[in-house]
N, C-alpha and C. Protein backbone atom coordinates (compact mmCIF):
# COMPACT_ATOMS: atom_id res chain seq x y z
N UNK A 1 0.85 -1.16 0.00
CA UNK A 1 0.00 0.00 0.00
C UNK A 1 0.90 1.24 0.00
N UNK A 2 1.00 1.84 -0.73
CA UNK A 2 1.35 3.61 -0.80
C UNK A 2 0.46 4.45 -1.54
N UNK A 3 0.67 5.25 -1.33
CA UNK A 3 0.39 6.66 -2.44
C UNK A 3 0.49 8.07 -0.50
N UNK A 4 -0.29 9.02 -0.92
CA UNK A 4 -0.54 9.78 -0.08
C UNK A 4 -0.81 9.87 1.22
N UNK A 5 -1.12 10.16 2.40
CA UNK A 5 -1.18 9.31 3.63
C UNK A 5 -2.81 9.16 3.65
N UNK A 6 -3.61 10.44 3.04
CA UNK A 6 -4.77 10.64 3.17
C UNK A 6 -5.43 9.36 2.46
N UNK A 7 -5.23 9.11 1.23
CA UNK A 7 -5.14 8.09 0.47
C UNK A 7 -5.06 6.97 1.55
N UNK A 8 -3.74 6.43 1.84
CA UNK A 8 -3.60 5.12 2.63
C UNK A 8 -4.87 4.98 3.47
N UNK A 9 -5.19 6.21 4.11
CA UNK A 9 -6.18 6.21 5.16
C UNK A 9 -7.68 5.35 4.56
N UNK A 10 -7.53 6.26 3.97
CA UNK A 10 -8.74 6.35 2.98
C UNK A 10 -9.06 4.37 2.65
N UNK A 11 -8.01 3.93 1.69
CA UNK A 11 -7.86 2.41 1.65
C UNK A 11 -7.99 1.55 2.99
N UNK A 12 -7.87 2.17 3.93
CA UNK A 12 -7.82 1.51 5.67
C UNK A 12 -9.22 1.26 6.32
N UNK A 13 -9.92 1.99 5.54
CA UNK A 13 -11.78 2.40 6.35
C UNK A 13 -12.16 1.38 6.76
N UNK A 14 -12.44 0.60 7.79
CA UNK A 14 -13.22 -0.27 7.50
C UNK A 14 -12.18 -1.71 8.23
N UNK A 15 -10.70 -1.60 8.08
CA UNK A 15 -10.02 -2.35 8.39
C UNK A 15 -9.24 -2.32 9.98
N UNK A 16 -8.53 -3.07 10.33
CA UNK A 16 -7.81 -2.78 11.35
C UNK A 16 -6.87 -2.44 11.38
N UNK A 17 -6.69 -1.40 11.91
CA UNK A 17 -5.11 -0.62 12.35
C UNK A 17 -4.83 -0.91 13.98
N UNK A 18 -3.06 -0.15 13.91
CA UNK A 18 -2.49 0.14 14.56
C UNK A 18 -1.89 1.30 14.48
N UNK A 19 -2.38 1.98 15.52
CA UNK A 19 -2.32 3.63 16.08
C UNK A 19 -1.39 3.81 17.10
N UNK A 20 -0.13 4.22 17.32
CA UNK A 20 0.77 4.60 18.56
C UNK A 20 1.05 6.24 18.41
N UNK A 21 0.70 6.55 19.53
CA UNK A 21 0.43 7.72 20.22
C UNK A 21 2.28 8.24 20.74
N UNK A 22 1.99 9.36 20.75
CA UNK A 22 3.27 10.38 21.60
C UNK A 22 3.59 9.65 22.96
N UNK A 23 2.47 9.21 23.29
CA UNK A 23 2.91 8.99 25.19
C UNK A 23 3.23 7.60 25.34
N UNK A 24 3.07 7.06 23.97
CA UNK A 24 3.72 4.97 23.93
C UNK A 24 2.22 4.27 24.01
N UNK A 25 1.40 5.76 23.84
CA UNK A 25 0.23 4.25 24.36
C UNK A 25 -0.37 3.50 22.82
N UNK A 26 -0.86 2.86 23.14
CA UNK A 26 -0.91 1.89 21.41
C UNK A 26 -2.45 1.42 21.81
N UNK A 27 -3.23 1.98 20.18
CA UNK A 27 -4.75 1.21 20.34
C UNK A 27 -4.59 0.40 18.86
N UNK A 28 -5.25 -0.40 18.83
CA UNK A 28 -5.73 -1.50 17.72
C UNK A 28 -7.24 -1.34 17.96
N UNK A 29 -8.03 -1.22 16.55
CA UNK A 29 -9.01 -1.12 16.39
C UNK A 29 -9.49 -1.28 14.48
N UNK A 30 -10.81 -0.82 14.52
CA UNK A 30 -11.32 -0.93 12.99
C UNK A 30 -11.77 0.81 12.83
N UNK A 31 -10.61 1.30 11.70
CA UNK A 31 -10.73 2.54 11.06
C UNK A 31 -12.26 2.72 10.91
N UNK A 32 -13.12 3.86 11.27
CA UNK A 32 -14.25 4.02 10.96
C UNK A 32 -13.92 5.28 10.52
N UNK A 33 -13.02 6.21 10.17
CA UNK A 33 -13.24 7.98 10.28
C UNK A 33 -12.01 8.69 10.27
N UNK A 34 -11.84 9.44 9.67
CA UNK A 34 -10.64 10.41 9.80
C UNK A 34 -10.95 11.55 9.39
N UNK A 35 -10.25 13.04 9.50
CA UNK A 35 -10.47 14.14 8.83
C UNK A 35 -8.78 14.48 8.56
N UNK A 36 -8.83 15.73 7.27
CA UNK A 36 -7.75 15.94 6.56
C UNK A 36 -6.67 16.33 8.03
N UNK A 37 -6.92 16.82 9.61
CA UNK A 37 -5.88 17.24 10.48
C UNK A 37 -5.45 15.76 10.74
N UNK A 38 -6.17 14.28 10.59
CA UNK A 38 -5.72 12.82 10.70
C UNK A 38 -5.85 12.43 12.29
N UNK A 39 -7.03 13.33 12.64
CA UNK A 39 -8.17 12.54 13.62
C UNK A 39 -8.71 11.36 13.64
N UNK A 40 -8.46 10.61 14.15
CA UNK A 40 -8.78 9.34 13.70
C UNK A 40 -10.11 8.91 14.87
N UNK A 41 -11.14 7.71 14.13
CA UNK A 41 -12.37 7.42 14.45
C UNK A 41 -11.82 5.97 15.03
N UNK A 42 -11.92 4.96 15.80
CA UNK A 42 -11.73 3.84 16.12
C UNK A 42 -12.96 3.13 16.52
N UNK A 43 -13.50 1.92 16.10
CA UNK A 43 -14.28 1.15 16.90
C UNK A 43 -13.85 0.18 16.95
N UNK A 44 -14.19 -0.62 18.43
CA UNK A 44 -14.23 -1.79 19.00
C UNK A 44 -12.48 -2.05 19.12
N UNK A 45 -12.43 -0.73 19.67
CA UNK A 45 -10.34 -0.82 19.96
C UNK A 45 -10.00 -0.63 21.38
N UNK A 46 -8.89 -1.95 21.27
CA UNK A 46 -8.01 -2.18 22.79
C UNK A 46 -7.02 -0.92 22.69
N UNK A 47 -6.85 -0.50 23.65
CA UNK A 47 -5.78 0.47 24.06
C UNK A 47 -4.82 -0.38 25.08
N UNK A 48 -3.41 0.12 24.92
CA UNK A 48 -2.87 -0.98 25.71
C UNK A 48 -1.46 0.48 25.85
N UNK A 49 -0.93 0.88 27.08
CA UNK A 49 -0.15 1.59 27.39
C UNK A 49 0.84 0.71 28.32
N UNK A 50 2.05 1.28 28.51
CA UNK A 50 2.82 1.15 29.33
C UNK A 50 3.18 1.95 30.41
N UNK A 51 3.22 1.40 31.30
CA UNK A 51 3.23 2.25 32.46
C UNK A 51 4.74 2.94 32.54
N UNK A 52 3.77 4.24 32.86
CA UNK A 52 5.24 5.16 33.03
C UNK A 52 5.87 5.21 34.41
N UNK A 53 5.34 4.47 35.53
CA UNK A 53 6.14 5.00 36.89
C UNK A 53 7.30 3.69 36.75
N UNK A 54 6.68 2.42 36.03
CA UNK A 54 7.77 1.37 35.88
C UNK A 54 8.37 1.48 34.39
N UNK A 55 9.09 1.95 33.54
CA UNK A 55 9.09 1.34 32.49
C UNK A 55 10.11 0.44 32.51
N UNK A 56 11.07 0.19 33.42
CA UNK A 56 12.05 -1.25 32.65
C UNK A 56 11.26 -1.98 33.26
N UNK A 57 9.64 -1.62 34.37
CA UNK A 57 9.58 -3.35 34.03
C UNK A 57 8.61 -4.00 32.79
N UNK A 58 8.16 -3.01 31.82
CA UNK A 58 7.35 -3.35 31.13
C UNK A 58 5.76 -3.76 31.23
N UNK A 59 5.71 -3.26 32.64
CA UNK A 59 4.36 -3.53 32.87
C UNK A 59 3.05 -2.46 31.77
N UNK A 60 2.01 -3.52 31.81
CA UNK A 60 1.47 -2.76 30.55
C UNK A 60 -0.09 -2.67 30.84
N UNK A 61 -0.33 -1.81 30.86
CA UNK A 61 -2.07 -1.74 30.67
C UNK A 61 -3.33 -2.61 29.66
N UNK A 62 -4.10 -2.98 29.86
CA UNK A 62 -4.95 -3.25 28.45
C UNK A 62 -6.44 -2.77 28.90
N UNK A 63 -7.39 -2.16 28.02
CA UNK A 63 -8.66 -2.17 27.90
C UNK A 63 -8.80 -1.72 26.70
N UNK A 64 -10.41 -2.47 26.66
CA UNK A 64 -11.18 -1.98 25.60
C UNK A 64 -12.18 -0.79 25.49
N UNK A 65 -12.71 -0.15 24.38
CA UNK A 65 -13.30 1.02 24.24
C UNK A 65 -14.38 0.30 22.95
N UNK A 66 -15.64 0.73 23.24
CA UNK A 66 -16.24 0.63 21.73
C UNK A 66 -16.22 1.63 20.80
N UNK A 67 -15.61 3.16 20.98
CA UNK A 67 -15.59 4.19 20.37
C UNK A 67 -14.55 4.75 20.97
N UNK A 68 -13.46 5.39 19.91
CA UNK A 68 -12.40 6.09 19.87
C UNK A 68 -12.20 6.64 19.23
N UNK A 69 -11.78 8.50 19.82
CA UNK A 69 -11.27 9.08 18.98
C UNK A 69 -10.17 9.69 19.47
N UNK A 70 -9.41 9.50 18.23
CA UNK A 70 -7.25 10.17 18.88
C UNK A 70 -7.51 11.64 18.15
N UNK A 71 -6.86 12.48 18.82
CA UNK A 71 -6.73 13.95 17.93
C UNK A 71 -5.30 13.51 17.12
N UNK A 72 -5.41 13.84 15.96
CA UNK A 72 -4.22 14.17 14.99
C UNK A 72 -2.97 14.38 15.26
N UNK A 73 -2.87 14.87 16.74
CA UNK A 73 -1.37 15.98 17.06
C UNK A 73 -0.87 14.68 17.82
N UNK A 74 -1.53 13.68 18.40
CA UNK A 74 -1.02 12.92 19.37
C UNK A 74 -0.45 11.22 18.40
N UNK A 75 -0.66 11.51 17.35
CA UNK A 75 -0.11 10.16 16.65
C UNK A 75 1.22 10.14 16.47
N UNK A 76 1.37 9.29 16.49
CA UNK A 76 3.24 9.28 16.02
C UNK A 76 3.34 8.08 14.54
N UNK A 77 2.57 7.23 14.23
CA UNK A 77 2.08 5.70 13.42
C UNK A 77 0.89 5.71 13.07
N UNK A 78 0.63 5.09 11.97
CA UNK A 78 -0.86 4.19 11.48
C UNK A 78 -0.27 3.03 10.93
N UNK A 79 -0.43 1.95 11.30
CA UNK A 79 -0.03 1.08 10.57
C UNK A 79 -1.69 0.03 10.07
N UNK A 80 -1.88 0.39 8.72
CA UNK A 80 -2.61 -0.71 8.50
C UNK A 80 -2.70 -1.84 8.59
């Protein structure tokens, strides 16, 4: 998959991604939505962070959300 990012997005609707955030935290979910700032729409997505007071020990968070939305400024990844 390439071309444009808007594009990639665009080809993603509907599928599952992987979204990692500025702060390490990471959701997996099914693309429902984006706008051109690359707000992204998530349903039926685990969020799974790592804790920041431990990080060498890797301890890690998990829950689920049936609706998610990331603002644009906080992505760092999309991986389809």
């Amino acid at each position: 998959m390439s071309g444009r990012p808007l594009d990639v997005l665009e080809a993603a609707l509907g599928d599952r991604v992987r979204v990692h955030l500025k702060t390490g935290t990471e959701y997996v979910g099914e693309l429902a939505g984006y706008d051109q700032h690359m707000n992204l729409v998530l349903e039926e997505a685990e969020r799974t962070a790592t804790s920041e007071t431990t990080p060498a020990n890797g301890d890690e968070e998990t829950s689920s959300q049936d609706t998610t939305i990331i603002r644009g400024d906080n992505v760092v990844s999309i991986n389809p």
